[in-house]
N, C-alpha and C. Protein backbone atom coordinates (compact mmCIF):
# COMPACT_ATOMS: atom_id res chain seq x y z
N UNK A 1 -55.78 -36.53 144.35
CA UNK A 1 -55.34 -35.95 143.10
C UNK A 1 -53.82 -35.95 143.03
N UNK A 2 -53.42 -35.80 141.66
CA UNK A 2 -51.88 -36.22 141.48
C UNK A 2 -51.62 -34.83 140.19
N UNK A 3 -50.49 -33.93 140.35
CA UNK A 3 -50.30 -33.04 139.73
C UNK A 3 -49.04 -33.16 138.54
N UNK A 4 -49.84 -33.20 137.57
CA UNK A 4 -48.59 -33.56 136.66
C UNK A 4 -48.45 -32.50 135.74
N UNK A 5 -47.70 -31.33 135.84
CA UNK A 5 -47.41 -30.17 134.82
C UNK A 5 -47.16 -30.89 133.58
N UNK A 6 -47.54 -30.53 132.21
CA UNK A 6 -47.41 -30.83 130.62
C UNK A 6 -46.94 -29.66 130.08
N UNK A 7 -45.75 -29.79 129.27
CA UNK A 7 -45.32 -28.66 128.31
C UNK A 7 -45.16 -29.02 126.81
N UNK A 8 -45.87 -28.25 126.16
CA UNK A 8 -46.24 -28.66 124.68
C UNK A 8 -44.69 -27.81 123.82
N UNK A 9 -43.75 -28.89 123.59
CA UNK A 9 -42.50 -28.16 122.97
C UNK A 9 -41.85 -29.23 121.55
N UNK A 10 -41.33 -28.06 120.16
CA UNK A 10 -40.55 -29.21 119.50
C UNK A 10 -39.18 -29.30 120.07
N UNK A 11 -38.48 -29.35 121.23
CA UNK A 11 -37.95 -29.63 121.48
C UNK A 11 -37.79 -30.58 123.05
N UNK A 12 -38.37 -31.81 122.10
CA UNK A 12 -38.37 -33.30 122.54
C UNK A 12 -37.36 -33.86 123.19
N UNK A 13 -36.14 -33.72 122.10
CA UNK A 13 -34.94 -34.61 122.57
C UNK A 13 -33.94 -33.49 123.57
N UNK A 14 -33.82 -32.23 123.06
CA UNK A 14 -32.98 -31.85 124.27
C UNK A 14 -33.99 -31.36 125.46
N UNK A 15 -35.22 -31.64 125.78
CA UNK A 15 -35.61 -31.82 127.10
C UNK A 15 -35.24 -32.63 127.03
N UNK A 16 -35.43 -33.95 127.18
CA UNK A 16 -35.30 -35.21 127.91
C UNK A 16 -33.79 -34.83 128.01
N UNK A 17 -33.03 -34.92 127.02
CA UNK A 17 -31.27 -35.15 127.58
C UNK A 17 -31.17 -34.13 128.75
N UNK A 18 -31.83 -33.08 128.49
CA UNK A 18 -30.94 -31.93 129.71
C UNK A 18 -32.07 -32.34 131.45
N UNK A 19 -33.06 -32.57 131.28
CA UNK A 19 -33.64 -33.49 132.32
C UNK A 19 -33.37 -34.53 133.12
N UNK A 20 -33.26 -35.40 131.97
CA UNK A 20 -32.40 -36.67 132.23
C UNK A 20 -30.88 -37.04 132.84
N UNK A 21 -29.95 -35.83 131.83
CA UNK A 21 -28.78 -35.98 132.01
C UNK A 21 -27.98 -34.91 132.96
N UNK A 22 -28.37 -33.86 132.99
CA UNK A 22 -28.52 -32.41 133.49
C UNK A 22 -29.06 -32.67 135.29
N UNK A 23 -30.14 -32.92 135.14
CA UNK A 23 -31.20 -33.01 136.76
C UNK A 23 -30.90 -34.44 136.85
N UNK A 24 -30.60 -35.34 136.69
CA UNK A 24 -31.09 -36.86 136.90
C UNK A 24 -32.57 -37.20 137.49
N UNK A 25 -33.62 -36.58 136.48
CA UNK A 25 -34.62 -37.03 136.51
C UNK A 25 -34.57 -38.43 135.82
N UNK A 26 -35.63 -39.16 135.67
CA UNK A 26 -35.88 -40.64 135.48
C UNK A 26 -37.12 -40.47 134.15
N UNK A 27 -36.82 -41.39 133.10
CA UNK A 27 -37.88 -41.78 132.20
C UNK A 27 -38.97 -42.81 132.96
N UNK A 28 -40.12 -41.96 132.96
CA UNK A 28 -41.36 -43.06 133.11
C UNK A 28 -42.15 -43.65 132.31
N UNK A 29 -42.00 -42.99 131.16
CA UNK A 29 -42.36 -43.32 129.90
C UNK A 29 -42.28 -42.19 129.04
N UNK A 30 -41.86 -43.12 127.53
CA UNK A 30 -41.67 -42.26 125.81
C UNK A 30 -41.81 -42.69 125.20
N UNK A 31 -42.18 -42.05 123.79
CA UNK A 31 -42.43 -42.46 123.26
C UNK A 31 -41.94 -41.38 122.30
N UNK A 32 -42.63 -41.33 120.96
CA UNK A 32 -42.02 -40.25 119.69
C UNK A 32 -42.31 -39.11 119.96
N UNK A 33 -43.82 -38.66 120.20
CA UNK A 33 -44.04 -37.55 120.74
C UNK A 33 -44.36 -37.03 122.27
N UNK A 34 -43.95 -37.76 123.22
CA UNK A 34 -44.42 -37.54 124.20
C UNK A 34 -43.46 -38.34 125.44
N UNK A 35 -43.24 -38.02 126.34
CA UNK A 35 -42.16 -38.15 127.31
C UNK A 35 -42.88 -37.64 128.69
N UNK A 36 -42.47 -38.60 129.58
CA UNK A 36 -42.88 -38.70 131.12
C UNK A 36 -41.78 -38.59 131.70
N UNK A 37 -41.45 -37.85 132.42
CA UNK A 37 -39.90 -37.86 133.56
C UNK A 37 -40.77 -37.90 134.74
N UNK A 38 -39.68 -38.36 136.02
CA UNK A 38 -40.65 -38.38 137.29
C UNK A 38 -39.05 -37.49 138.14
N UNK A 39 -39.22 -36.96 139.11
CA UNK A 39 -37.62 -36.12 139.59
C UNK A 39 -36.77 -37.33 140.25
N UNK A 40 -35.55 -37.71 141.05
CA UNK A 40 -34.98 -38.45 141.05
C UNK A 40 -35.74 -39.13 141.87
N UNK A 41 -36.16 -38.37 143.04
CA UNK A 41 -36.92 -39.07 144.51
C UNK A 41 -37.70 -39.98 143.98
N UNK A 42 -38.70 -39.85 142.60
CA UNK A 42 -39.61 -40.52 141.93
C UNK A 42 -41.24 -39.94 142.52
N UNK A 43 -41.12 -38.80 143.88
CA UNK A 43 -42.05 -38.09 143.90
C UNK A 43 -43.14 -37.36 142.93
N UNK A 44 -42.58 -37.10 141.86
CA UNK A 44 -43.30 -35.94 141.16
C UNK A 44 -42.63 -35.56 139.44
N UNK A 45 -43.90 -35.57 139.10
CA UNK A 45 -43.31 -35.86 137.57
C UNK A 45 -43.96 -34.82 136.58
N UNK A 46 -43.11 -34.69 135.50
CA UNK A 46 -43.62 -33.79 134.50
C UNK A 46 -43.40 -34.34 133.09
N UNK A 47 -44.37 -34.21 132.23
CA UNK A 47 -44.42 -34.60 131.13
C UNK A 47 -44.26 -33.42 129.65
N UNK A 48 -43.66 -33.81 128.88
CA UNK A 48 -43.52 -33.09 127.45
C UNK A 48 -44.16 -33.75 126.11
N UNK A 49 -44.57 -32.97 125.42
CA UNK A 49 -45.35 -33.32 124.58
C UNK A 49 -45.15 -32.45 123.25
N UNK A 50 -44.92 -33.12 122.04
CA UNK A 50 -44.70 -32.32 120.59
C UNK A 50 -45.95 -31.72 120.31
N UNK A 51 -45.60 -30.37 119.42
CA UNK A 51 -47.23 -29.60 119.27
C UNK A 51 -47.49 -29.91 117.96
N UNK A 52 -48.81 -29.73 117.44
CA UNK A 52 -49.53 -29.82 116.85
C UNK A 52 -49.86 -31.54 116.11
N UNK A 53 -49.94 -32.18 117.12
CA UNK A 53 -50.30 -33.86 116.85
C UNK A 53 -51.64 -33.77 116.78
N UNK A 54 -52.21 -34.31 115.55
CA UNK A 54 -53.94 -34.41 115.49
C UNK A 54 -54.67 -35.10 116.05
N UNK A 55 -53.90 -36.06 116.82
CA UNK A 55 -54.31 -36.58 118.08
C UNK A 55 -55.10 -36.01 119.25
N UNK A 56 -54.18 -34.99 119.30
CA UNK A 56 -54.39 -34.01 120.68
C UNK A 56 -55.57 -33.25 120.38
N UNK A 57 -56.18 -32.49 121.56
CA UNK A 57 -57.14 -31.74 121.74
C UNK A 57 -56.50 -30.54 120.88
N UNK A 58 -57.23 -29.39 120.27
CA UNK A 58 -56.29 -28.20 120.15
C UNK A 58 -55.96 -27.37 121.57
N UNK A 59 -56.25 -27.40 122.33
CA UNK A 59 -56.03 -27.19 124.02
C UNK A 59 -54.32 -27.84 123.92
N UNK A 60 -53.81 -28.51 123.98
CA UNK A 60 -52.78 -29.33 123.67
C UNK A 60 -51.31 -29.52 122.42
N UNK A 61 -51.98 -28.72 121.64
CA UNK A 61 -51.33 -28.79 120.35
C UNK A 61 -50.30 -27.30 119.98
N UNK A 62 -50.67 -26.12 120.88
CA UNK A 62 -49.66 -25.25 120.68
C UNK A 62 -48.50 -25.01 121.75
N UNK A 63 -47.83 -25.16 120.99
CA UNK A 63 -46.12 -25.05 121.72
C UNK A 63 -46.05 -23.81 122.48
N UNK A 64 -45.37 -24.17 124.45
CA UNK A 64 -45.22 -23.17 124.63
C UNK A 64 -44.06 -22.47 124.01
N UNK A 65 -44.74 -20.84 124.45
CA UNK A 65 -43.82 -19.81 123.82
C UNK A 65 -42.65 -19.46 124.66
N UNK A 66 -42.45 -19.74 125.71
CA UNK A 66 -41.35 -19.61 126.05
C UNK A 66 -41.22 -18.14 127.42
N UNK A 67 -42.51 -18.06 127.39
CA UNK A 67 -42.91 -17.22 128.79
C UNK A 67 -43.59 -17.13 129.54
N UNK A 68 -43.31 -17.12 130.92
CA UNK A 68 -45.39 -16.98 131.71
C UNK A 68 -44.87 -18.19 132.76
N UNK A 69 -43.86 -19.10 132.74
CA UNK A 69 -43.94 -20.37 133.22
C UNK A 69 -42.58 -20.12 134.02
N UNK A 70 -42.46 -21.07 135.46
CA UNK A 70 -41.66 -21.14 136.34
C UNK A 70 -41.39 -22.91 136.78
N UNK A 71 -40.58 -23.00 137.31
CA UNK A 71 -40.78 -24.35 138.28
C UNK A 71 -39.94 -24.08 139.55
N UNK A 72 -40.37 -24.91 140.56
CA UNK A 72 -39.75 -24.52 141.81
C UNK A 72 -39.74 -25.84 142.33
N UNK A 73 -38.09 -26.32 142.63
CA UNK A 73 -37.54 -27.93 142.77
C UNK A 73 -37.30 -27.31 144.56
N UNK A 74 -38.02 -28.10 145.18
CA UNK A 74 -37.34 -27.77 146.57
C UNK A 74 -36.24 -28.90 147.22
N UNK A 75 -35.72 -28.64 147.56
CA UNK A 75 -33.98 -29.16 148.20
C UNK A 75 -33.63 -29.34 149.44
N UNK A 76 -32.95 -29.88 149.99
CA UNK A 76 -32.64 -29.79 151.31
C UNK A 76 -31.06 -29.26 151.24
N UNK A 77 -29.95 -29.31 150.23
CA UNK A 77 -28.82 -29.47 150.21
C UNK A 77 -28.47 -28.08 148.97
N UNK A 78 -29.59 -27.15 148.97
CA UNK A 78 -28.68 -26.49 147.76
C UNK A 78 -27.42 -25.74 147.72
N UNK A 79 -26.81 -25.49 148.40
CA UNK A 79 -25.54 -25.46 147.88
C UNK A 79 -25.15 -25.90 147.24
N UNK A 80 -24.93 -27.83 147.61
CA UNK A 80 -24.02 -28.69 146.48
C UNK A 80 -24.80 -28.91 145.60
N UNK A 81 -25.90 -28.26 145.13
CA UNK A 81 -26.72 -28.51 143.64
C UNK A 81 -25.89 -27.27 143.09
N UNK A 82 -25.79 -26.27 143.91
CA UNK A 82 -25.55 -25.44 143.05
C UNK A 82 -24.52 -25.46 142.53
N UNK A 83 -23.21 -25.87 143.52
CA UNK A 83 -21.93 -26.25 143.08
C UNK A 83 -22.10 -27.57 142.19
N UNK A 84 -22.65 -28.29 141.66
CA UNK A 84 -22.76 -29.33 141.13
C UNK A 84 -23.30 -28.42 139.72
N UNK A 85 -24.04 -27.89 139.67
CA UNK A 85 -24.68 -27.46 138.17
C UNK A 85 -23.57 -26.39 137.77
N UNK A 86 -22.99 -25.71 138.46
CA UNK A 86 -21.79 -24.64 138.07
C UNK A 86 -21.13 -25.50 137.50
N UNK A 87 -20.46 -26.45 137.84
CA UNK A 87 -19.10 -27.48 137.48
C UNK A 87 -20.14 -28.33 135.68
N UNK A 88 -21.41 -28.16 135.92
CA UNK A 88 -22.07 -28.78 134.78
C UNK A 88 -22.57 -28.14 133.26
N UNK A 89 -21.72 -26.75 134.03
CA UNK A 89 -21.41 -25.57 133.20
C UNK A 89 -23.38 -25.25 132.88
N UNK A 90 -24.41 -25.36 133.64
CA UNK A 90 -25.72 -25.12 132.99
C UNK A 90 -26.02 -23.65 132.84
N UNK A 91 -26.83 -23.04 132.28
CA UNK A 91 -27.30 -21.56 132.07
C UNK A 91 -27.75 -21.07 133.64
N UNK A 92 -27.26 -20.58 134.25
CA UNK A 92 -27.18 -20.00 135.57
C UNK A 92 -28.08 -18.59 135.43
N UNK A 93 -29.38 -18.80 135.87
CA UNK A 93 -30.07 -17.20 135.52
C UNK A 93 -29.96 -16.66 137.07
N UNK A 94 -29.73 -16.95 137.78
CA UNK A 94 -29.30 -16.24 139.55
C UNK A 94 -29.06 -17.02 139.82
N UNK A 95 -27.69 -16.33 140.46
CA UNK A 95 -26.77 -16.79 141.25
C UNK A 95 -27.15 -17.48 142.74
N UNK A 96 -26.73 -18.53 143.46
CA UNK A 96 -27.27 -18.16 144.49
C UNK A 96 -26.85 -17.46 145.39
N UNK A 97 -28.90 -17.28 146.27
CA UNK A 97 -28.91 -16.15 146.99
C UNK A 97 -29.99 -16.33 148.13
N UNK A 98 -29.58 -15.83 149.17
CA UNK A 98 -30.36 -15.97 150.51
C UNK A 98 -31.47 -14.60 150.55
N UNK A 99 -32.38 -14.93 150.56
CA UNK A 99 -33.75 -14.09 150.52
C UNK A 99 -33.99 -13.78 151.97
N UNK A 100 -34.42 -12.37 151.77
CA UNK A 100 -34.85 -12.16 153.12
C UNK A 100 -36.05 -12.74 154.14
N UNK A 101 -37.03 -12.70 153.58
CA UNK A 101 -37.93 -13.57 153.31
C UNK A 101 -37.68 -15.22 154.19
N UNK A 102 -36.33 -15.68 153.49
CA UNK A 102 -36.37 -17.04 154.11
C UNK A 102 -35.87 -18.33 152.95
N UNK A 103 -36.38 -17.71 151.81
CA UNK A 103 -35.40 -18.35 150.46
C UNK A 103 -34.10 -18.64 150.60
N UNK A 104 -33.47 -19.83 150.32
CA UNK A 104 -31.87 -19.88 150.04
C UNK A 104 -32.08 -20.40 148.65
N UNK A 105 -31.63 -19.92 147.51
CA UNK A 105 -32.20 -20.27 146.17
C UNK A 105 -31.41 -19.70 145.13
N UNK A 106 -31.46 -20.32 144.15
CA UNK A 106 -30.46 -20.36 142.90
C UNK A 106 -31.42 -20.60 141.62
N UNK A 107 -31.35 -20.35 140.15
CA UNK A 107 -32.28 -20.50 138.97
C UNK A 107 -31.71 -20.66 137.80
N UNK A 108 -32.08 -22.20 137.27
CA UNK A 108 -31.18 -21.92 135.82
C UNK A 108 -32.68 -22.35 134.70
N UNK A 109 -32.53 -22.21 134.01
CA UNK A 109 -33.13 -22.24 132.32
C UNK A 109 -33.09 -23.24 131.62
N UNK A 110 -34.17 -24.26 131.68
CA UNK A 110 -34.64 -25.37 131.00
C UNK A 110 -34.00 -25.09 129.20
N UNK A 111 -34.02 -26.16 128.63
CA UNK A 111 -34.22 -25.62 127.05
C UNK A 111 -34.89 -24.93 126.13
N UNK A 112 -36.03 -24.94 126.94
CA UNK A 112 -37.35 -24.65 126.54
C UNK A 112 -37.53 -23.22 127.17
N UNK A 113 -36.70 -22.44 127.37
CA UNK A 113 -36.80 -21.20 128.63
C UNK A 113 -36.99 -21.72 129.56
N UNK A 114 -37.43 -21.98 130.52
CA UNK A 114 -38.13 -22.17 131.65
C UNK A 114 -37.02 -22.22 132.30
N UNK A 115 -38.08 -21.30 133.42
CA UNK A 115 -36.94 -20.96 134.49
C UNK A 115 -37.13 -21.83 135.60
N UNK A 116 -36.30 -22.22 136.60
CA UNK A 116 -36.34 -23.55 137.28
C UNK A 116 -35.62 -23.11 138.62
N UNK A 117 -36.17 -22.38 139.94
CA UNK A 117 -35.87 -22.53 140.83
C UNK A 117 -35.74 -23.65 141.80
N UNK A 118 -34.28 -23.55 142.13
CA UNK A 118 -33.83 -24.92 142.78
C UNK A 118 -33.78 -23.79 144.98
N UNK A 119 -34.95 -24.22 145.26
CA UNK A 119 -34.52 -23.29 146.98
C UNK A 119 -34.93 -24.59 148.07
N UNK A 120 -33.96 -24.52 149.04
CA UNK A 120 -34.29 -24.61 150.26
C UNK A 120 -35.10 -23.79 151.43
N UNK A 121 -35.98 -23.70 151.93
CA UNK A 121 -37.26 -23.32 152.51
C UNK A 121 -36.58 -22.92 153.86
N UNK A 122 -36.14 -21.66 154.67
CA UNK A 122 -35.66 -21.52 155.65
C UNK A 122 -36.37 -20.54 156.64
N UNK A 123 -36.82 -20.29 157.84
CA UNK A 123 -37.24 -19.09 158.70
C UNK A 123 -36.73 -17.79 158.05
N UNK A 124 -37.18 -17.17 158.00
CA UNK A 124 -37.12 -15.52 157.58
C UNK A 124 -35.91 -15.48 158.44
N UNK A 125 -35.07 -14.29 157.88
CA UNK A 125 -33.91 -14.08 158.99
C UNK A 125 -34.34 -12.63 159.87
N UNK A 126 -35.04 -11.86 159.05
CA UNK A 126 -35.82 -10.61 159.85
C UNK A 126 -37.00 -10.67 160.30
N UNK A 127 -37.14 -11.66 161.07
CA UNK A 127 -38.87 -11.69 161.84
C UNK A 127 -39.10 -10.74 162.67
């Protein structure tokens, strides 16, 4: 199986630009209503889709609202993402921050809301 998250949004073109231009994700395919990005590695991809196309299932056709939803980009290097998206001036929703837990992680805000944790995966520091 292959996991491909879909987000039903009218805002088509500034996903793709802030995806595209923002993350340097990659077009895998577009079209008018509908857009495939894959992340740079070319690992793993997510698709967008305009709402209410009579095409679509109604399962498919309502736009998210803009809550309830997360993503979590894992990294080996976040720091210089993070210093890289600061300098890219993006919507910074936390700062980064080392979790006790074991998180080293930072979060900024798709166009669409979505919140988009960027963490590196580390040993707990209080075991």
């Amino acid at each position: 199986m292959k996991l491909n998250p879909g987000i039903v949004t009218s805002k088509l073109k500034e996903t793709k630009e802030f995806y595209v231009n923002k993350l340097g994700f990659r077009i895998v395919f577009e079209n008018d209503w509908y857009i495939l990005l894959s992340t740079p590695n070319g690992k793993h991809e997510i698709s967008f889709l305009i709402p209410d196309l009579p095409s679509q299932h109604p399962a498919f056709q309502k736009e998210y609202s803009g809550f309830g939803m997360y993503i979590t980009i894992e990294t080996e290097d976040v720091d210089s993402l993070y210093s890289e998206f600061k300098k890219k001036d993006l919507n910074i929703l936390l700062d980064l921050k080392e979790e006790e837990w074991g998180d080293r992680h930072f979060a900024i805000s798709d166009p669409n809301g979505i919140g988009i944790d960027f963490v590196k995966y580390t040993a707990p520091v209080n075991v």
